[in-house]
N, C-alpha and C. Protein backbone atom coordinates (compact mmCIF):
# COMPACT_ATOMS: atom_id res chain seq x y z
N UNK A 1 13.05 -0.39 16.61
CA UNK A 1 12.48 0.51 15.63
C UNK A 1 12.85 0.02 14.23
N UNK A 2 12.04 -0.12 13.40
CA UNK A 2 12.05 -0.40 12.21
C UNK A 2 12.67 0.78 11.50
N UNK A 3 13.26 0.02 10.32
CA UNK A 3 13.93 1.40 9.23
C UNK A 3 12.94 1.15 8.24
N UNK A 4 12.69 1.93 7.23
CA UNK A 4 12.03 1.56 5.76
C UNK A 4 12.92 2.93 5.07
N UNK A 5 13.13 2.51 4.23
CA UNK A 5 13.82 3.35 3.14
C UNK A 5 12.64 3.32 1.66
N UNK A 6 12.65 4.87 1.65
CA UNK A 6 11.43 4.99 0.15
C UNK A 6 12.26 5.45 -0.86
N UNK A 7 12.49 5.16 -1.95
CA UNK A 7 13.00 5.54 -3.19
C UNK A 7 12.38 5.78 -3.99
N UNK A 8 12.08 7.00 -4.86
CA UNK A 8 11.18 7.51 -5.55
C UNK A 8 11.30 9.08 -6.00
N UNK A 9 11.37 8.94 -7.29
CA UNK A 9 12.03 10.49 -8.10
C UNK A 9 11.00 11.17 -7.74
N UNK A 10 9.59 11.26 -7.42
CA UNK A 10 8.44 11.48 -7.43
C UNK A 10 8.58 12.13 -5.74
N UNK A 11 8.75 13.63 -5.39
CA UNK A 11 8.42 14.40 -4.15
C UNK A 11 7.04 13.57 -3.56
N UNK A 12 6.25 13.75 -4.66
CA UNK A 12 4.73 13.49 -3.79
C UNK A 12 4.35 12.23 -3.47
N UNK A 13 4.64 11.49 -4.44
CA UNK A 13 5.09 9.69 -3.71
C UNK A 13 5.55 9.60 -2.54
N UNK A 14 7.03 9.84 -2.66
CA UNK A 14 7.77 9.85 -0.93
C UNK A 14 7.06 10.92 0.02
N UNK A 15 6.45 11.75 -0.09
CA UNK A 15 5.60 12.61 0.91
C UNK A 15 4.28 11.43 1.21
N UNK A 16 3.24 11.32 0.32
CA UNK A 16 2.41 10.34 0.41
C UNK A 16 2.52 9.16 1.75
N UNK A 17 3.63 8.45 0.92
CA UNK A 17 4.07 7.01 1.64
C UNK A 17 5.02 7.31 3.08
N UNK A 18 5.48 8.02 3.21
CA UNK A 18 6.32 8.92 4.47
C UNK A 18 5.19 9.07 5.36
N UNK A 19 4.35 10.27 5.06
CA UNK A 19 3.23 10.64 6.22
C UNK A 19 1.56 9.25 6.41
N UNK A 20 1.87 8.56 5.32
CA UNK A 20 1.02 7.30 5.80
C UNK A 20 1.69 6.43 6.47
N UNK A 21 2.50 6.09 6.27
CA UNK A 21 3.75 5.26 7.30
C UNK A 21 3.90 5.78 8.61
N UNK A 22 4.13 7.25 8.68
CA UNK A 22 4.73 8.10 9.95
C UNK A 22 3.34 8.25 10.77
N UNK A 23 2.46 8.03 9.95
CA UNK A 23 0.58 8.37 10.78
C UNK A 23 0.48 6.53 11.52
N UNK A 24 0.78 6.18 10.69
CA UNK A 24 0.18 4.30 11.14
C UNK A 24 1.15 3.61 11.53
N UNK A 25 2.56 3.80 11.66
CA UNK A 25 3.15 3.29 12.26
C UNK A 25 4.22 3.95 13.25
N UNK A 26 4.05 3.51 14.36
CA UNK A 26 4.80 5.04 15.30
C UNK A 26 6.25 4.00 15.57
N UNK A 27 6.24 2.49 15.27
CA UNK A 27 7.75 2.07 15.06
C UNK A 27 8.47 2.18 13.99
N UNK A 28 8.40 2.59 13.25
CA UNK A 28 8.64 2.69 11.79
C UNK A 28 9.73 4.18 11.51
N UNK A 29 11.00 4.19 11.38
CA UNK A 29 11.89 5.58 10.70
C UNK A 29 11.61 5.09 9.41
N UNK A 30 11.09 6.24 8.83
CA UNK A 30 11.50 6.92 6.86
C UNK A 30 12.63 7.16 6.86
N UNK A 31 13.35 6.51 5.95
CA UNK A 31 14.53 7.29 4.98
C UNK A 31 14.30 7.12 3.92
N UNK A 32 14.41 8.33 3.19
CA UNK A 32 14.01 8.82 1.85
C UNK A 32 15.89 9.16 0.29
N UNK A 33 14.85 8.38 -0.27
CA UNK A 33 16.29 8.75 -1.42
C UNK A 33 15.15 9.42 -2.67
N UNK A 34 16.00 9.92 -3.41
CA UNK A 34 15.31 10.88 -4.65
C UNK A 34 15.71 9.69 -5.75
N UNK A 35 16.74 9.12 -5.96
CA UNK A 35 17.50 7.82 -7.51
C UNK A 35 17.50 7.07 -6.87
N UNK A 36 18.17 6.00 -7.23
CA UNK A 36 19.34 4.83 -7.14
C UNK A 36 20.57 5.01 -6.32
N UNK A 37 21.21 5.76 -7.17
CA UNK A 37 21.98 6.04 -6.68
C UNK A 37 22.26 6.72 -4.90
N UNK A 38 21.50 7.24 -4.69
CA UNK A 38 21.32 8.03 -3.08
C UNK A 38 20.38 6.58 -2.73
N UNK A 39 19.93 5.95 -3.17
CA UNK A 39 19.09 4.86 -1.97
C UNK A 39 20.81 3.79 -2.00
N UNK A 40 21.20 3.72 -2.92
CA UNK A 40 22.44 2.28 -2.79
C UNK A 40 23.34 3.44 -1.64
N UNK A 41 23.70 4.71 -1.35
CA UNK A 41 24.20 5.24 -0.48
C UNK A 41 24.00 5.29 1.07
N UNK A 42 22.47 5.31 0.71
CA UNK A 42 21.80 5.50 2.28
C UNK A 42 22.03 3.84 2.43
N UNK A 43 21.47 3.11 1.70
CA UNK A 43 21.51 1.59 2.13
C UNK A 43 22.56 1.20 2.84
N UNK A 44 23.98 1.52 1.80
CA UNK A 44 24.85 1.25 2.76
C UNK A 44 25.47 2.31 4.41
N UNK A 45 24.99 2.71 4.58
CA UNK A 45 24.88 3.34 5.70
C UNK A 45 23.77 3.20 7.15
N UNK A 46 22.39 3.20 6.10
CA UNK A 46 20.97 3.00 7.34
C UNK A 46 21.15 1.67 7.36
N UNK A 47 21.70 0.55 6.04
CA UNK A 47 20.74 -0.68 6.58
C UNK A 47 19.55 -0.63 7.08
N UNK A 48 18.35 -0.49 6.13
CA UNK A 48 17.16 -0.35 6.68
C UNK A 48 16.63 -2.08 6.57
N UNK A 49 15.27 -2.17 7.02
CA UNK A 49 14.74 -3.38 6.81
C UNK A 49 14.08 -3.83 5.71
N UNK A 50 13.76 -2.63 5.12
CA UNK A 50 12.68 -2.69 3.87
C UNK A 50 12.98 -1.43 3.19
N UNK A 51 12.56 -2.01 1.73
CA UNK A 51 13.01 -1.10 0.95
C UNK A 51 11.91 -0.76 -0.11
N UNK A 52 10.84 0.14 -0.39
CA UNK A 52 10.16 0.65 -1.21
C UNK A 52 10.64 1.15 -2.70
N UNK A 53 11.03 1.12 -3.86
CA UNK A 53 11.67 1.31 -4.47
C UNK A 53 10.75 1.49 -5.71
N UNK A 54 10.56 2.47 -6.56
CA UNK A 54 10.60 2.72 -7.87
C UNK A 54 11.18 1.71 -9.27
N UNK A 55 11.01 1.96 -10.21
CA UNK A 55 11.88 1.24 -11.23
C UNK A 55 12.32 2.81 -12.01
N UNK A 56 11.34 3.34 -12.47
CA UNK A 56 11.97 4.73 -13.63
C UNK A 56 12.21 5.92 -12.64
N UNK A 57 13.71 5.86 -12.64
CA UNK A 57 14.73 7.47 -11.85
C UNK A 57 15.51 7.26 -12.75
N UNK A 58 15.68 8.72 -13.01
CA UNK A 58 17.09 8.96 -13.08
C UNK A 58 17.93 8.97 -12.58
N UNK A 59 19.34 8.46 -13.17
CA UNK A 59 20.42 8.36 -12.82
C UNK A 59 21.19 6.97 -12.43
N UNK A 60 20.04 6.73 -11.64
CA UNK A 60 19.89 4.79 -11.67
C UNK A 60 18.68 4.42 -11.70
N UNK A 61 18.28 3.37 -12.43
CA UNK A 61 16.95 2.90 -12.50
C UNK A 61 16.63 1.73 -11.42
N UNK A 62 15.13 1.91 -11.50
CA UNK A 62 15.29 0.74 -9.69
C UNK A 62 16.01 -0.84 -10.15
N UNK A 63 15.61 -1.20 -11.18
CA UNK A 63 16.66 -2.66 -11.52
C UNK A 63 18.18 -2.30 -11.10
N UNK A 64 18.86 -1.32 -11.92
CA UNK A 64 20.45 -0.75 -10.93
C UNK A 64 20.37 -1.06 -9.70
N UNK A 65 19.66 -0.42 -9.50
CA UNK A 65 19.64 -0.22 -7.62
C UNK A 65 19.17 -1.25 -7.00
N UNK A 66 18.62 -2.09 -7.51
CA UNK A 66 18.23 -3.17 -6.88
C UNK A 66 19.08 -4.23 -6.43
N UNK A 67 19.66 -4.09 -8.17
CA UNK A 67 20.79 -5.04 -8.23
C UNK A 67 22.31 -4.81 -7.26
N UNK A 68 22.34 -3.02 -7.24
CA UNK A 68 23.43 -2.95 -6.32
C UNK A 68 23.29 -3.30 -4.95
N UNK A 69 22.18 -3.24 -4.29
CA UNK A 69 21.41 -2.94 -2.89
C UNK A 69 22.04 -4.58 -2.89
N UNK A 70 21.24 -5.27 -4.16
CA UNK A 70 21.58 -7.39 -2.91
C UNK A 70 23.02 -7.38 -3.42
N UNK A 71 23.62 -6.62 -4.10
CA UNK A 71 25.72 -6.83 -3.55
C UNK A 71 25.81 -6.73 -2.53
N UNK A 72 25.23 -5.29 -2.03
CA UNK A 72 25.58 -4.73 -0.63
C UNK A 72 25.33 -5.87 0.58
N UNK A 73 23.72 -6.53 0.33
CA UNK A 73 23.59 -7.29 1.28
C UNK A 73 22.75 -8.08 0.24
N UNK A 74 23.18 -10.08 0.33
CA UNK A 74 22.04 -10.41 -0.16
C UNK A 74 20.67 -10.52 0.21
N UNK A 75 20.86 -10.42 1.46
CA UNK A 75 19.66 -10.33 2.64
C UNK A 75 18.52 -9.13 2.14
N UNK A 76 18.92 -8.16 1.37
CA UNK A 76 17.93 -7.18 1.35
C UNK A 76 16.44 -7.54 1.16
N UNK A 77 15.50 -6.54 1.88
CA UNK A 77 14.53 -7.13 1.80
C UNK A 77 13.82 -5.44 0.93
N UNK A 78 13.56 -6.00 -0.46
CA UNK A 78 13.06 -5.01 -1.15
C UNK A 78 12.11 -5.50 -2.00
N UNK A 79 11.19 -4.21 -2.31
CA UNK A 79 10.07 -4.40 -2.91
C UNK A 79 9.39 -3.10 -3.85
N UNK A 80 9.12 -3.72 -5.24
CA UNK A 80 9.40 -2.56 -6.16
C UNK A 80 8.12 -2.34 -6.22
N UNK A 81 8.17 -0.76 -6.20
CA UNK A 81 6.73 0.14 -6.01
C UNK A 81 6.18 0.97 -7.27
N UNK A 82 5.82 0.60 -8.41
CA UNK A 82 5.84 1.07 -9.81
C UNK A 82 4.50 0.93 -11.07
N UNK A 83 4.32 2.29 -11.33
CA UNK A 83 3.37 1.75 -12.28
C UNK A 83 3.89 1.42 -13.38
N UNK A 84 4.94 1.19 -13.50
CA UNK A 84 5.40 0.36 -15.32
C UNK A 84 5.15 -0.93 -14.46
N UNK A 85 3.81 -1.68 -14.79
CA UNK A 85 3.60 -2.74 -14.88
C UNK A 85 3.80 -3.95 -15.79
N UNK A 86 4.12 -3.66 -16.45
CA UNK A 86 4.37 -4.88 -18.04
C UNK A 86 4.61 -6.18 -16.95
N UNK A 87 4.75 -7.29 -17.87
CA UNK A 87 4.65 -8.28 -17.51
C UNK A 87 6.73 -8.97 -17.19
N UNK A 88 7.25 -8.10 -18.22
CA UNK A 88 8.74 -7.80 -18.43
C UNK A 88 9.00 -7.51 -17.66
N UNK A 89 8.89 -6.08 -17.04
CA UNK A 89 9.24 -5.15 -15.63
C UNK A 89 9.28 -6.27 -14.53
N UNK A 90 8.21 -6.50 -14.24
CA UNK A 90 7.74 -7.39 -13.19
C UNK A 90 9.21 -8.58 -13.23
N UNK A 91 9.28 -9.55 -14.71
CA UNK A 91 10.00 -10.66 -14.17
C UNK A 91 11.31 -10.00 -13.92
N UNK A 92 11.77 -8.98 -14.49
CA UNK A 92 13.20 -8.55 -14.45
C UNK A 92 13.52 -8.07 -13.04
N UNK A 93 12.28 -7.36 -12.14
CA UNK A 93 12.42 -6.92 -10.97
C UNK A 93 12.70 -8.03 -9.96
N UNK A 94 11.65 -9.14 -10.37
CA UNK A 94 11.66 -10.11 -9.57
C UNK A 94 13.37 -11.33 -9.60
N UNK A 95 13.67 -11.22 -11.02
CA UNK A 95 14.49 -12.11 -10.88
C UNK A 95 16.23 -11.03 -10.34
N UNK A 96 15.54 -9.98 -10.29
CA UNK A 96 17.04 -9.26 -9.91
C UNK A 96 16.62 -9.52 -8.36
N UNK A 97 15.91 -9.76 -7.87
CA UNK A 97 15.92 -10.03 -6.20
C UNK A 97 14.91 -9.40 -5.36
N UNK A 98 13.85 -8.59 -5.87
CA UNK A 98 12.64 -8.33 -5.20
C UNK A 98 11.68 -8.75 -4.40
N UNK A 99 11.25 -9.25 -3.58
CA UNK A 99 10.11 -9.86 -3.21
C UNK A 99 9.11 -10.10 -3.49
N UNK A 100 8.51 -8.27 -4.02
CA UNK A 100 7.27 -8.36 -4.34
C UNK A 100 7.32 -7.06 -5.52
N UNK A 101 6.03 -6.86 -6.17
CA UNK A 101 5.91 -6.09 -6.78
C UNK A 101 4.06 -5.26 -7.15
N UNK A 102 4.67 -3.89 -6.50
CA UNK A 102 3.57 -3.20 -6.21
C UNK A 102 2.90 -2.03 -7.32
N UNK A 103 1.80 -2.50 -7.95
CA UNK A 103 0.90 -1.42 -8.75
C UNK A 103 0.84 -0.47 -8.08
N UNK A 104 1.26 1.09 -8.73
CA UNK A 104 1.35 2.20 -8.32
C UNK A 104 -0.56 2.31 -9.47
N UNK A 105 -1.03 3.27 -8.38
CA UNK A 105 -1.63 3.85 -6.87
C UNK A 105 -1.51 2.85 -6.38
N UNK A 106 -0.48 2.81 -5.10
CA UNK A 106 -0.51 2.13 -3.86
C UNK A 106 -2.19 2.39 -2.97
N UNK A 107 -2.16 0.96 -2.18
CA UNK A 107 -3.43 1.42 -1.26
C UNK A 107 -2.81 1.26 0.27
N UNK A 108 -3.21 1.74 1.08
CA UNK A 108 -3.18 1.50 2.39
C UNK A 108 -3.01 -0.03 2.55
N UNK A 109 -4.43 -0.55 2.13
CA UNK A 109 -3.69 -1.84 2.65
C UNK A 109 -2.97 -2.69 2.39
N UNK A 110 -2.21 -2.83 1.00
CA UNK A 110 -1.15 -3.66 0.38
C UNK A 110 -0.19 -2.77 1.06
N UNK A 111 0.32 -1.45 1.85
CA UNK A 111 1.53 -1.09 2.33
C UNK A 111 1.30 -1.43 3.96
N UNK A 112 0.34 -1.62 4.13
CA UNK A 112 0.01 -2.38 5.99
C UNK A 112 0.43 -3.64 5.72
N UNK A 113 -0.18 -4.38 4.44
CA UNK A 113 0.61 -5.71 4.55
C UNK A 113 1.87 -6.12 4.25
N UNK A 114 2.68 -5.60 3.45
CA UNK A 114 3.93 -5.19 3.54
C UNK A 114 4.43 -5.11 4.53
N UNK A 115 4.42 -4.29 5.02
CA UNK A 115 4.93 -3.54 6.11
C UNK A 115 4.98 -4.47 7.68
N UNK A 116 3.24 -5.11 7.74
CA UNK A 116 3.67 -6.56 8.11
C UNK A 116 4.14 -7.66 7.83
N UNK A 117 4.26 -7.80 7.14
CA UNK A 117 5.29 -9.21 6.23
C UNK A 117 6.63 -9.21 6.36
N UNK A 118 7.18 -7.77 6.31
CA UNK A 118 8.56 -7.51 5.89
C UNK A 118 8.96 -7.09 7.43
């Protein structure tokens, strides 16, 4: 069984991406964080496989958390889910250790391919 961990200050985001995940993939556990801070908690605990992540929360911003998540493991396999698109966002996400980086409205099928990739 796959883990995916969603991070996202946004209720209706993590509801969204939870019940499209939980509908299309029946190997797949959600774990859900509200900051940074509660995803670098759960991380170190679920070790999930994939990590959906935000950039703007409070309390920790997804670069924080990103950056804490590859201490925890450099192995993490995360991927920032955000409409602050700038061209900045993007390299800072990427060079803190991201994989990929996803334009919020997400579609179905960039999180199927994800989801297969990862």
């Amino acid at each position: 069984m796959k883990k995916v961990l969603l991070c996202d200050d946004s209720m209706l985001v993590r509801r969204q991406l939870r019940d499209y995940i939980s509908q299309q993939r029946k190997d797949v556990t959600v774990i859900e964080a509200v900051n940074g801070i509660e995803a670098v908690e759960k991380y170190a605990i679920e070790r999930p496989d994939l990590v959906l992540m935000d950039i703007v929360m409070p309390e920790m911003d997804g670069i924080g958390c990103l950056k804490s998540i590859r201490k925890l493991d450099p192995q993490a396999k995360i991927i920032v889910l955000s409409s602050v698109g700038n061209r900045e966002t993007l390299l800072e996400a990427l060079e803190a250790g991201a994989l990929d980086f996803i334009q919020k409205p997400w579609t179905e099928k960039v999180i199927n391919r994800i989801l297969d990739l990862y």
